[in-house]
N, C-alpha and C. Protein backbone atom coordinates (compact mmCIF):
# COMPACT_ATOMS: atom_id res chain seq x y z
N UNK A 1 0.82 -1.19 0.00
CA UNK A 1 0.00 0.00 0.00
C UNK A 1 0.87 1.26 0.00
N UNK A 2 1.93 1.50 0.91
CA UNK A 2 3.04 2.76 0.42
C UNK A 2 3.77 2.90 -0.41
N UNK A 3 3.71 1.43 -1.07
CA UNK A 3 4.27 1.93 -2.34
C UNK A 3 3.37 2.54 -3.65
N UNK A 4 1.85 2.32 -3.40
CA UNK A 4 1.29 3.45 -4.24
C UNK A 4 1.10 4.43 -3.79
N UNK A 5 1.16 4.62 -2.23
CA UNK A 5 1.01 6.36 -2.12
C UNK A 5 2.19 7.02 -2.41
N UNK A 6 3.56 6.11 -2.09
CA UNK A 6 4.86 6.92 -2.23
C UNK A 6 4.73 7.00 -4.24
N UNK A 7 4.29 6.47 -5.14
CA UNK A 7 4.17 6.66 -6.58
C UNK A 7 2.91 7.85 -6.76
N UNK A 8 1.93 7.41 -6.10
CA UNK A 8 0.67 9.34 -6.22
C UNK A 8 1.58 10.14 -5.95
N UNK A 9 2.44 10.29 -5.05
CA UNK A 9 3.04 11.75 -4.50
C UNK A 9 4.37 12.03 -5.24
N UNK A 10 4.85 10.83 -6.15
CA UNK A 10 6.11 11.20 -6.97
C UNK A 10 5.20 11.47 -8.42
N UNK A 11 4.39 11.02 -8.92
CA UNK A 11 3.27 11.41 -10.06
C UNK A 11 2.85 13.30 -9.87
N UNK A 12 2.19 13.04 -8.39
CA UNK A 12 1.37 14.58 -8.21
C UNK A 12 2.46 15.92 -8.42
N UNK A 13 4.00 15.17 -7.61
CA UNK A 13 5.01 16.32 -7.56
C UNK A 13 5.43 16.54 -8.82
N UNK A 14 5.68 15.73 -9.73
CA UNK A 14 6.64 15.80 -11.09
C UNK A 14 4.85 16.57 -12.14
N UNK A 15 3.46 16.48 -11.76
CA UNK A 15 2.86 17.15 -12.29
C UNK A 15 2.87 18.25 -11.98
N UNK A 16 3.11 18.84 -10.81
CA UNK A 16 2.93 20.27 -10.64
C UNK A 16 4.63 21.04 -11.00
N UNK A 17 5.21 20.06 -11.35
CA UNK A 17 6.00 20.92 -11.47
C UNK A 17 6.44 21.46 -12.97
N UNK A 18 5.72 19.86 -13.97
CA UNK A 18 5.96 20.33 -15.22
C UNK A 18 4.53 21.59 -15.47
N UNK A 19 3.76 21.47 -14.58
CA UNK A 19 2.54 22.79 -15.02
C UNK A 19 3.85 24.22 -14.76
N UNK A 20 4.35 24.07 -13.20
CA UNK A 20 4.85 25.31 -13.47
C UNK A 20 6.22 25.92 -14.00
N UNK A 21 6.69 24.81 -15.09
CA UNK A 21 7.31 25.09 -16.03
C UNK A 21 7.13 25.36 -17.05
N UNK A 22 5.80 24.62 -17.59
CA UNK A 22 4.94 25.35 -18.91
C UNK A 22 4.19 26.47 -18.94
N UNK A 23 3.80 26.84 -17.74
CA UNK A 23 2.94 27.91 -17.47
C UNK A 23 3.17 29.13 -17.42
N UNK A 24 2.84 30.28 -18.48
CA UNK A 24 3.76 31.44 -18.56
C UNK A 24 3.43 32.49 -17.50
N UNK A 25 4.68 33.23 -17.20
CA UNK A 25 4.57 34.10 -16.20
C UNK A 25 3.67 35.05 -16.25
N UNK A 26 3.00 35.57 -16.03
CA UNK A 26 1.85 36.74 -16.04
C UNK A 26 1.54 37.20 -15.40
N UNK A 27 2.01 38.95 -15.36
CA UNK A 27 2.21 40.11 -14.20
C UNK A 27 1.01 41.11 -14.86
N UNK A 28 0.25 41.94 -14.48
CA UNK A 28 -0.40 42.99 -14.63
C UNK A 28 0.42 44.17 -14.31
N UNK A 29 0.24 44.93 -14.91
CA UNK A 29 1.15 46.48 -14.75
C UNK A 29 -0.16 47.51 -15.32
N UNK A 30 0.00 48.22 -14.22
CA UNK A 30 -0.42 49.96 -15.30
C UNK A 30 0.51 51.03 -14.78
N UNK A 31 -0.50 51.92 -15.86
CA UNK A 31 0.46 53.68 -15.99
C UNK A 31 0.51 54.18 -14.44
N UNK A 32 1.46 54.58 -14.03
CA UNK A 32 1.13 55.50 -12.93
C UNK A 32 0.69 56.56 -12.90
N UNK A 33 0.08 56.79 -13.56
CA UNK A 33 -0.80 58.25 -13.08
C UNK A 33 -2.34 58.12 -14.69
N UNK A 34 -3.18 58.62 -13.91
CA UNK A 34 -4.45 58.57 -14.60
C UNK A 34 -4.50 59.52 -15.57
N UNK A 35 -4.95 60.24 -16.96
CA UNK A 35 -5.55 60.97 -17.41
C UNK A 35 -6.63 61.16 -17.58
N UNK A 36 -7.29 62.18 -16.76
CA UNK A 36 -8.37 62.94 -16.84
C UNK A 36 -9.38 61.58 -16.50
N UNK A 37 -8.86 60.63 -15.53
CA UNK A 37 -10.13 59.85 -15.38
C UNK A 37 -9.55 58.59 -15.78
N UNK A 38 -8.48 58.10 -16.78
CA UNK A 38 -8.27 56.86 -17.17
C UNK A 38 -6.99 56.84 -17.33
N UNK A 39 -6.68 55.28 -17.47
CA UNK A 39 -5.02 54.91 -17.81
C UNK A 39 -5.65 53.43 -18.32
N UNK A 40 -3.62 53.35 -18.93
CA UNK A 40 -3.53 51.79 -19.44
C UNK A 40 -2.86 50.75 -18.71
N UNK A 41 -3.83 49.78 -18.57
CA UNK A 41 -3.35 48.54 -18.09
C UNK A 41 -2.60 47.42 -19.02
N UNK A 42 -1.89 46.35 -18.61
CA UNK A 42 -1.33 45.48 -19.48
C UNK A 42 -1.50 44.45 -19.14
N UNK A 43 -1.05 42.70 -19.45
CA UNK A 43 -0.88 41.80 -18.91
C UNK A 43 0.59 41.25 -19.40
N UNK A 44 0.41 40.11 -19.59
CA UNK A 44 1.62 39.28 -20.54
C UNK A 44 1.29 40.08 -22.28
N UNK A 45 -0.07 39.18 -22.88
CA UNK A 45 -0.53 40.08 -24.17
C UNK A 45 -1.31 40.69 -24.48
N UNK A 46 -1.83 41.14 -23.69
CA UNK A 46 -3.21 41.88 -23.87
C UNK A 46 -3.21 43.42 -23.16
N UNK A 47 -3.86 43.66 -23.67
CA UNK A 47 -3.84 45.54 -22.76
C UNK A 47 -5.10 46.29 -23.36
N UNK A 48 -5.59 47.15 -22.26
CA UNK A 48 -6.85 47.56 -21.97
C UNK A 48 -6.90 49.20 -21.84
N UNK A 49 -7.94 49.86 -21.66
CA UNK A 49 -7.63 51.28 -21.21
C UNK A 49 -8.98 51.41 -20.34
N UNK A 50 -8.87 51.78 -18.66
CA UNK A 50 -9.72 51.63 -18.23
C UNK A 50 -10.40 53.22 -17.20
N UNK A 51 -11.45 53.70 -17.17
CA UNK A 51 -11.52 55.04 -16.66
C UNK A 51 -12.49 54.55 -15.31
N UNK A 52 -12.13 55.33 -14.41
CA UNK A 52 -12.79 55.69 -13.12
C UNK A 52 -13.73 56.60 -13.53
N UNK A 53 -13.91 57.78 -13.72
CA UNK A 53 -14.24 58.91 -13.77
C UNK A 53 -14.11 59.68 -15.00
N UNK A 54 -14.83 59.09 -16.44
CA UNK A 54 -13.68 59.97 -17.68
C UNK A 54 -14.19 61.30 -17.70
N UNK A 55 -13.16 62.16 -17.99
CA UNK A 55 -13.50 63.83 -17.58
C UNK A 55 -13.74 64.41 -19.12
N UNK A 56 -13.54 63.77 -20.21
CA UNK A 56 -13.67 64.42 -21.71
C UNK A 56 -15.05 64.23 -22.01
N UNK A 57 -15.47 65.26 -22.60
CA UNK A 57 -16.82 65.00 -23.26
C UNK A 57 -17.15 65.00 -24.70
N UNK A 58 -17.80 63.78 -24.88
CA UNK A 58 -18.38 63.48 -25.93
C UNK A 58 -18.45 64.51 -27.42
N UNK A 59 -18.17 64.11 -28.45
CA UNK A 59 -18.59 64.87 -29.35
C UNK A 59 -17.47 66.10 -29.46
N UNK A 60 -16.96 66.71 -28.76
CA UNK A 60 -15.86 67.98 -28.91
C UNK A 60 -14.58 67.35 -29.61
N UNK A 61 -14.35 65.90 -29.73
CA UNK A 61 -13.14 66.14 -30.30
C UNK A 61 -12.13 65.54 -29.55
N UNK A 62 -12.31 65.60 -28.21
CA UNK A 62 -11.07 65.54 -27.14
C UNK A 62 -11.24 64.63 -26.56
N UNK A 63 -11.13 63.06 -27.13
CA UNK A 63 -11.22 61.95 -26.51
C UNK A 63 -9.74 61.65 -26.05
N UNK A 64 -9.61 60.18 -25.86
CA UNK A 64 -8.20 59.74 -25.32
C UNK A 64 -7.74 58.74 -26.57
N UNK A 65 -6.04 59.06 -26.89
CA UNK A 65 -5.51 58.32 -27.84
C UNK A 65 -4.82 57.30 -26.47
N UNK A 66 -5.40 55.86 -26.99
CA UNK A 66 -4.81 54.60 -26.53
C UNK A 66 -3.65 53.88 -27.31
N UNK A 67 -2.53 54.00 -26.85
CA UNK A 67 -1.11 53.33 -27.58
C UNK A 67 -0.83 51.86 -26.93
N UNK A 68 -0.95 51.16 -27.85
CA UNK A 68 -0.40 49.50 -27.52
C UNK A 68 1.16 49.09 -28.28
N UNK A 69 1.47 49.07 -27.33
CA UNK A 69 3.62 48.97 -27.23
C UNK A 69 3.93 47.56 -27.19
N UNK A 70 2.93 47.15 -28.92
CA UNK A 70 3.91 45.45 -29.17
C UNK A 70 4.95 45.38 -29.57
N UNK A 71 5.47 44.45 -28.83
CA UNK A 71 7.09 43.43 -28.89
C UNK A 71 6.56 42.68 -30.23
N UNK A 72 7.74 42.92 -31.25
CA UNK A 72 7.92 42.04 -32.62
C UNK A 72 6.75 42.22 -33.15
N UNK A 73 6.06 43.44 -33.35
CA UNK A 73 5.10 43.34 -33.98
C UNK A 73 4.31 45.36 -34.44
N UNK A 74 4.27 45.65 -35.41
CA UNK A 74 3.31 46.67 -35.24
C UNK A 74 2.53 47.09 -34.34
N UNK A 75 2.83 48.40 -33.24
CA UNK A 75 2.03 48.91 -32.45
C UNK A 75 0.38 49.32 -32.62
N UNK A 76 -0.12 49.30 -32.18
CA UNK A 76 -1.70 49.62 -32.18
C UNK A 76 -1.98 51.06 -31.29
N UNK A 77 -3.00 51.68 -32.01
CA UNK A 77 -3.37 53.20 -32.13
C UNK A 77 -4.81 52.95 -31.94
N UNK A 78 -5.36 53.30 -30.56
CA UNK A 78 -6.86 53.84 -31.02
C UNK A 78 -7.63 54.79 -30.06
N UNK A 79 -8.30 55.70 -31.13
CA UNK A 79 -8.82 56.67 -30.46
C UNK A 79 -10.46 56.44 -29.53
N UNK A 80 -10.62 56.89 -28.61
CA UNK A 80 -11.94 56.90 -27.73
C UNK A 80 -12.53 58.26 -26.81
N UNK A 81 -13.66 58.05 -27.63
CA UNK A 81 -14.69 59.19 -26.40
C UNK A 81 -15.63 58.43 -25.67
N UNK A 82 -15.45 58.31 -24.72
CA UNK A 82 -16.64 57.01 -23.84
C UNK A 82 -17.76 58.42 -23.42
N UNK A 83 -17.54 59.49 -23.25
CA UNK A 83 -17.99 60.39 -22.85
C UNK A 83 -17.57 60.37 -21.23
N UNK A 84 -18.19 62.01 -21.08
CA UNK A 84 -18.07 62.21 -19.19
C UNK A 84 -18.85 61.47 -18.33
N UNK A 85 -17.63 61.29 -17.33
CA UNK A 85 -18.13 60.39 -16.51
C UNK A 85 -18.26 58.81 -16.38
N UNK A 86 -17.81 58.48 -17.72
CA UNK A 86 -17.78 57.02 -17.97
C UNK A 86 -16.72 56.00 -17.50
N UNK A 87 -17.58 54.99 -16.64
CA UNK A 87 -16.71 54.30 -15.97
C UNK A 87 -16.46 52.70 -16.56
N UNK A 88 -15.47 52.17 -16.66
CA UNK A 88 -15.38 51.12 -17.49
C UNK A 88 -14.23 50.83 -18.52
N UNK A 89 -13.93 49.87 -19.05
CA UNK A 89 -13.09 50.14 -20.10
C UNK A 89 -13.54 50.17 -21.60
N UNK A 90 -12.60 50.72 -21.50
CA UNK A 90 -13.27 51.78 -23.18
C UNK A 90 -11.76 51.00 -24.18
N UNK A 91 -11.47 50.41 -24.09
CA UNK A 91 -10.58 49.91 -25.16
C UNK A 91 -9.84 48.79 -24.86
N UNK A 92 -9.47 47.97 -25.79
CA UNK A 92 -8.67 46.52 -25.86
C UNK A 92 -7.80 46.00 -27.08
N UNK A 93 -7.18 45.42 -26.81
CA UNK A 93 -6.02 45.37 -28.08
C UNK A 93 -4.80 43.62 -27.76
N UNK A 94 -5.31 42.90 -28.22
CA UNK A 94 -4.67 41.97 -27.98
C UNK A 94 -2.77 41.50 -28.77
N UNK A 95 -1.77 41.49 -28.15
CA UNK A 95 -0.75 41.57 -29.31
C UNK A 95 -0.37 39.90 -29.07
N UNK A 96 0.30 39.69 -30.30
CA UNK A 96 0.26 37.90 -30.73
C UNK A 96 1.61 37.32 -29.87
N UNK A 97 2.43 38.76 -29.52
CA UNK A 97 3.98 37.68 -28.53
C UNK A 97 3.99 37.92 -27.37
N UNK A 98 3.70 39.46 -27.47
CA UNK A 98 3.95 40.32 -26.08
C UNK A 98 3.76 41.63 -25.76
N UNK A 99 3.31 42.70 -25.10
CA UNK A 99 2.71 43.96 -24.40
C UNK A 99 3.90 43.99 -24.06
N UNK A 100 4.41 45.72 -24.54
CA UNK A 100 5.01 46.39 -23.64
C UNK A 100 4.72 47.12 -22.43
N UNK A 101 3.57 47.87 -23.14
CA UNK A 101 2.89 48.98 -22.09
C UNK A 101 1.30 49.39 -23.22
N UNK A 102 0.63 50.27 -22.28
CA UNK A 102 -0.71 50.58 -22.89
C UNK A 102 -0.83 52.05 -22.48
N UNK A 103 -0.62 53.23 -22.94
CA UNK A 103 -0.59 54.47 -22.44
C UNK A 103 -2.17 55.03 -22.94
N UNK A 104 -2.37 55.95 -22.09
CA UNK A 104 -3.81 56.92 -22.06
C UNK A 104 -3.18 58.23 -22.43
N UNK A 105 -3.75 58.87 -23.16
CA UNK A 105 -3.28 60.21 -23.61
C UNK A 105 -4.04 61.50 -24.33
């Protein structure tokens, strides 16, 4: 009988360890400081632009340019007016290797 529990616990250990060798690292980061209500968040590849409070209003013109800072790949550009006051994220941008950063501007 201990010799199948001592084989579950050499099975269970050598599984968790090839998971956390295959398993990619993945940190969240954002901007330090908000504009006018919002900033950009990141992950490993993906990045977002998310507002508390957005202070631009609708229709004038003066939304927020969202910059996505892909590794090995063409950066991504996009513009948003969620309008005032809008809470939520207002933009997404997935890159195929890797996120540098996601700026609000």
């Amino acid at each position: 009988m201990s010799g199948k529990i001592g084989k579950t616990s050499a099975v269970a250990a050598l599984s968790i360890a090839a998971i956390g060798l295959a398993a990619p690292i993945s940190s969240a980061h954002n901007e330090a400081s908000w504009t006018d209500g919002c900033r950009g968040y990141w992950y490993s590849t993906s990045g977002h632009a998310y507002c508390y409070d957005a202070q631009r209003v609708a229709g004038t013109g003066f939304g927020y340019n969202i910059y996505y800072d892909c590794n090995y790949e063409v950066d991504e550009y996009h513009y948003r007016n969620p309008g005032y006051g809008f809470e939520g994220k207002m933009s997404t941008y997935e890159c195929t290797f890797k996120i540098n950063g996601t700026r609000v501007k």
